[in-house]
PDB file of N, CA and C in Angstrom:
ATOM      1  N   UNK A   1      -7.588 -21.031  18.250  1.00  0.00           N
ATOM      2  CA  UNK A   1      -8.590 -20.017  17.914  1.00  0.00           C
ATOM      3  C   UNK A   1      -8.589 -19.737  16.402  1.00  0.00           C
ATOM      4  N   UNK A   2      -7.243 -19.499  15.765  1.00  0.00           N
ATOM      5  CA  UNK A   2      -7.744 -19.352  14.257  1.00  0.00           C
ATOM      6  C   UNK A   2      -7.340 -20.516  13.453  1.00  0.00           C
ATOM      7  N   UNK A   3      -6.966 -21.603  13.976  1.00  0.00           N
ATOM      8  CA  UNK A   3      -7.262 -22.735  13.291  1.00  0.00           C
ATOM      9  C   UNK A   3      -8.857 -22.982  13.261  1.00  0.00           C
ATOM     10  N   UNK A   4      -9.826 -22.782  14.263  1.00  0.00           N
ATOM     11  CA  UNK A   4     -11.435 -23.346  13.518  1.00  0.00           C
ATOM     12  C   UNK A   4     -11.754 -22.825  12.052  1.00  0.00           C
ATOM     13  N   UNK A   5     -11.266 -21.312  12.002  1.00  0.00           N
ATOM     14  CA  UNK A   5     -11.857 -21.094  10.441  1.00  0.00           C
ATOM     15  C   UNK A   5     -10.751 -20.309   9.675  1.00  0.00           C
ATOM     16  N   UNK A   6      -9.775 -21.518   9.182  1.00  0.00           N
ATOM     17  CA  UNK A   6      -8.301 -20.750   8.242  1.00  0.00           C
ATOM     18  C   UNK A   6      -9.158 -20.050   7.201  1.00  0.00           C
ATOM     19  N   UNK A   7     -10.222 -20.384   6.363  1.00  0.00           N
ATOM     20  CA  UNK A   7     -10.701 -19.179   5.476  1.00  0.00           C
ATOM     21  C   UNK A   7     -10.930 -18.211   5.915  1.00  0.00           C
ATOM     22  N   UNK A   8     -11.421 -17.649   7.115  1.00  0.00           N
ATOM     23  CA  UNK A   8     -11.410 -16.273   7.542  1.00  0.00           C
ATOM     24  C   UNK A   8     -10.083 -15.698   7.989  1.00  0.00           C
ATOM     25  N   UNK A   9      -8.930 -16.701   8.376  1.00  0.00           N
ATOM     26  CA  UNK A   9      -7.680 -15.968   8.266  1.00  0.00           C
ATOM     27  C   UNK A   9      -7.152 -15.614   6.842  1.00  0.00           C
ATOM     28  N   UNK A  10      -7.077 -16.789   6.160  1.00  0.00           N
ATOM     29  CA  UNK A  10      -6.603 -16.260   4.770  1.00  0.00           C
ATOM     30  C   UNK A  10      -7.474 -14.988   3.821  1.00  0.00           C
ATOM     31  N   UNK A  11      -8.566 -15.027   4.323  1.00  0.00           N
ATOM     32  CA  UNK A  11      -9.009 -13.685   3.809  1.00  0.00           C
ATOM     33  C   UNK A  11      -8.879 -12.546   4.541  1.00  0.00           C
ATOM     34  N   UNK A  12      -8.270 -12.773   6.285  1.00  0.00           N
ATOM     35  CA  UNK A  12      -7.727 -11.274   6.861  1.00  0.00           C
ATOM     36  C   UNK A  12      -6.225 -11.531   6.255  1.00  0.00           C
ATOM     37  N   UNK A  13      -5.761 -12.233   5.627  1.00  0.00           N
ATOM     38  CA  UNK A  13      -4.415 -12.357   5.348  1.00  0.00           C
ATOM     39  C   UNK A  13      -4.434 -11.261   3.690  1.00  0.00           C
ATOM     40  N   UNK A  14      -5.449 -11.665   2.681  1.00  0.00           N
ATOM     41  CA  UNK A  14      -5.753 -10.829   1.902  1.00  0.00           C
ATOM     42  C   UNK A  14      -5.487  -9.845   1.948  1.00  0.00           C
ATOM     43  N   UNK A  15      -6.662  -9.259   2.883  1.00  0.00           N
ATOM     44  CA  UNK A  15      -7.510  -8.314   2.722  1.00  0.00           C
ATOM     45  C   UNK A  15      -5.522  -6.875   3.392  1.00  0.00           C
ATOM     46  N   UNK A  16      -5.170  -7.863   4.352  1.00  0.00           N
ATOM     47  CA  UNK A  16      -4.029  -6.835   4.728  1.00  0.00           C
ATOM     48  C   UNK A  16      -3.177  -6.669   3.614  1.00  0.00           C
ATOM     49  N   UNK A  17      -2.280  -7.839   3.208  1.00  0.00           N
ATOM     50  CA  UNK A  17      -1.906  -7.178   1.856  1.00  0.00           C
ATOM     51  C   UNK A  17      -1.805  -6.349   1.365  1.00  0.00           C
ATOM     52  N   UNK A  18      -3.461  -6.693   0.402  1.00  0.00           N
ATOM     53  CA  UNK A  18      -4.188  -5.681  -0.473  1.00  0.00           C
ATOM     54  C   UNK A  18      -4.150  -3.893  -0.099  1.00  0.00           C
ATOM     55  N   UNK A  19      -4.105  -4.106   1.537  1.00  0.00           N
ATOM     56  CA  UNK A  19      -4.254  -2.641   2.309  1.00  0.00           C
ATOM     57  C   UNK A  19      -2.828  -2.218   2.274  1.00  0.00           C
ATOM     58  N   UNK A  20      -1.888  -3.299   2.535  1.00  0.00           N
ATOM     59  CA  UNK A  20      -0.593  -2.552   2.388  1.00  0.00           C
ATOM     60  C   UNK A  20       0.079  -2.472   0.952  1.00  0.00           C
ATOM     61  N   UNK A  21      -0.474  -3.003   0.235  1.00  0.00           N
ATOM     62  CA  UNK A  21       0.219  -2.669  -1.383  1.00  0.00           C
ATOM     63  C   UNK A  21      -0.572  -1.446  -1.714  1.00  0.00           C
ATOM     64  N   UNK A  22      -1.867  -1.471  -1.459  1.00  0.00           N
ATOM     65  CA  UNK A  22      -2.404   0.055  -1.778  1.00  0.00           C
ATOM     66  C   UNK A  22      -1.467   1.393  -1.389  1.00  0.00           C
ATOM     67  N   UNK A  23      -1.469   0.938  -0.343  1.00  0.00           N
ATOM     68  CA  UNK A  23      -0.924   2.517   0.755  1.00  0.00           C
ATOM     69  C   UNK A  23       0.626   2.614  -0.202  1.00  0.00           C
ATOM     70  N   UNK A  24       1.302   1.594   0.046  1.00  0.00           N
ATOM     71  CA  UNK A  24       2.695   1.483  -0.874  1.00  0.00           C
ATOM     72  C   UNK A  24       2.306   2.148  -2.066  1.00  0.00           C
ATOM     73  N   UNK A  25       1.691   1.625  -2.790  1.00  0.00           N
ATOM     74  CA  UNK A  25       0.999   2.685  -4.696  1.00  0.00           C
ATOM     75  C   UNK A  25       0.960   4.119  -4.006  1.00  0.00           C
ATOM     76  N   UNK A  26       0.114   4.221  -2.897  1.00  0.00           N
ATOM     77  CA  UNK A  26      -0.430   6.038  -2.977  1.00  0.00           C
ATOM     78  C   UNK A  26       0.816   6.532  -2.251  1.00  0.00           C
ATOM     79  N   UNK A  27       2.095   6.071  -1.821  1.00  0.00           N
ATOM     80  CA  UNK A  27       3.213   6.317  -1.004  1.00  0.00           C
ATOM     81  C   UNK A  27       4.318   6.755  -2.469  1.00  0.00           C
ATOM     82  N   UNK A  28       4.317   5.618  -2.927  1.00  0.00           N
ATOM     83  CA  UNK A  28       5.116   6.290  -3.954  1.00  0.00           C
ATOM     84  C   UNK A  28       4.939   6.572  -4.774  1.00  0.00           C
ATOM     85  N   UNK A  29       3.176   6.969  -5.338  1.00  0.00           N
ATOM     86  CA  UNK A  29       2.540   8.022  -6.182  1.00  0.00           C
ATOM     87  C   UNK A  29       3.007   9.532  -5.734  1.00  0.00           C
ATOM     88  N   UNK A  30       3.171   9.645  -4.232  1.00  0.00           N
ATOM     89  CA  UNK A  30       3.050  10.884  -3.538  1.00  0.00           C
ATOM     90  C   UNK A  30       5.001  11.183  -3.839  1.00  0.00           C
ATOM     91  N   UNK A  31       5.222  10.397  -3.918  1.00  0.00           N
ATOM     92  CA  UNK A  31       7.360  10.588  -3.543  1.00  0.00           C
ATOM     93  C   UNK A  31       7.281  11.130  -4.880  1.00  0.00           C
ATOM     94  N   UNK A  32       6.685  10.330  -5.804  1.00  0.00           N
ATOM     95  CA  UNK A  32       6.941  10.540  -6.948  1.00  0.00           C
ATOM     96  C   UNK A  32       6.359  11.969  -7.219  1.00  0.00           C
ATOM     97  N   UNK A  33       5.669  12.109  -7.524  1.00  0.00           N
ATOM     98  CA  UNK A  33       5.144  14.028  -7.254  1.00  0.00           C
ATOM     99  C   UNK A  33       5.639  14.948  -6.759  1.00  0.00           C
ATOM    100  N   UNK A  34       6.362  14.527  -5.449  1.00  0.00           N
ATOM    101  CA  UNK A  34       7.086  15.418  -4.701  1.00  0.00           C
ATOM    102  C   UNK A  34       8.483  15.792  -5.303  1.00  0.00           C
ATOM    103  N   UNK A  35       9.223  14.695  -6.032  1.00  0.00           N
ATOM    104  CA  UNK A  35      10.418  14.587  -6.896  1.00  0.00           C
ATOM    105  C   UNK A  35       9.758  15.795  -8.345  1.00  0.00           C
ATOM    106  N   UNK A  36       8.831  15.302  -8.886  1.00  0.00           N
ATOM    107  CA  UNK A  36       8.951  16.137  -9.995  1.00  0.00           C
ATOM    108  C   UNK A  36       8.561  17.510  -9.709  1.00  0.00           C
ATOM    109  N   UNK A  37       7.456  17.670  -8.765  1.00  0.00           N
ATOM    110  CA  UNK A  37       7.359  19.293  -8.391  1.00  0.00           C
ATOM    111  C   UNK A  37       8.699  19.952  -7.768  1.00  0.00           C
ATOM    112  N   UNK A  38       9.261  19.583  -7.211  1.00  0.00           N
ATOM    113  CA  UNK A  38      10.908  19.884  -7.265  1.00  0.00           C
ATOM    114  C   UNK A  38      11.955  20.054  -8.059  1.00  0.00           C
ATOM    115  N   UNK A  39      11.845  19.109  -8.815  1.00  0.00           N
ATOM    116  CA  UNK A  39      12.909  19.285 -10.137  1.00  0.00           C
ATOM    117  C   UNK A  39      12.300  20.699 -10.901  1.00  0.00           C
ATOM    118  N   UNK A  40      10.966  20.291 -11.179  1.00  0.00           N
ATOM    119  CA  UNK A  40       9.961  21.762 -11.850  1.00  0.00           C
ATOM    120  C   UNK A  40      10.322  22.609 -11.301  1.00  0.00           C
ATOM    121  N   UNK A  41      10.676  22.712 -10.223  1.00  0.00           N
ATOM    122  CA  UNK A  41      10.781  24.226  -9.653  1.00  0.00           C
ATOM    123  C   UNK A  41      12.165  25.016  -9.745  1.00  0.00           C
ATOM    124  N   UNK A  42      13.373  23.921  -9.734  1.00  0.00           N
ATOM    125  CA  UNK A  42      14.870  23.821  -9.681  1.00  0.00           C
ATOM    126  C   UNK A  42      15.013  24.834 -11.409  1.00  0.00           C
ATOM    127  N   UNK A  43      13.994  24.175 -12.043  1.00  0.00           N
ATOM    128  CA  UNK A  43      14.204  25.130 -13.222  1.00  0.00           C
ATOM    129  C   UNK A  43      13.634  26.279 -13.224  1.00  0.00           C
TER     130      UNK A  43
END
């Protein structure tokens, strides 16, 4: 079944990636925020 069209796998292969390196960036954009509004506050 996904041997007839490997370009449409390698572009759901992409496209997931791309979705999980995003979420990873806004994951530890968010840790990271959460660390400094904490330290900010410790003072």
């Amino acid at each position: 079944m996904l041997s007839s069209d490997p370009s449409l796998t390698e572009r759901m292969i992409i496209m997931v990636s791309w979705n999980d390196l995003f979420t990873f960036v806004i994951m530890l954009m968010a840790i990271l925020t959460y660390i400094d509004t904490h330290r900010k506050h410790k003072k």
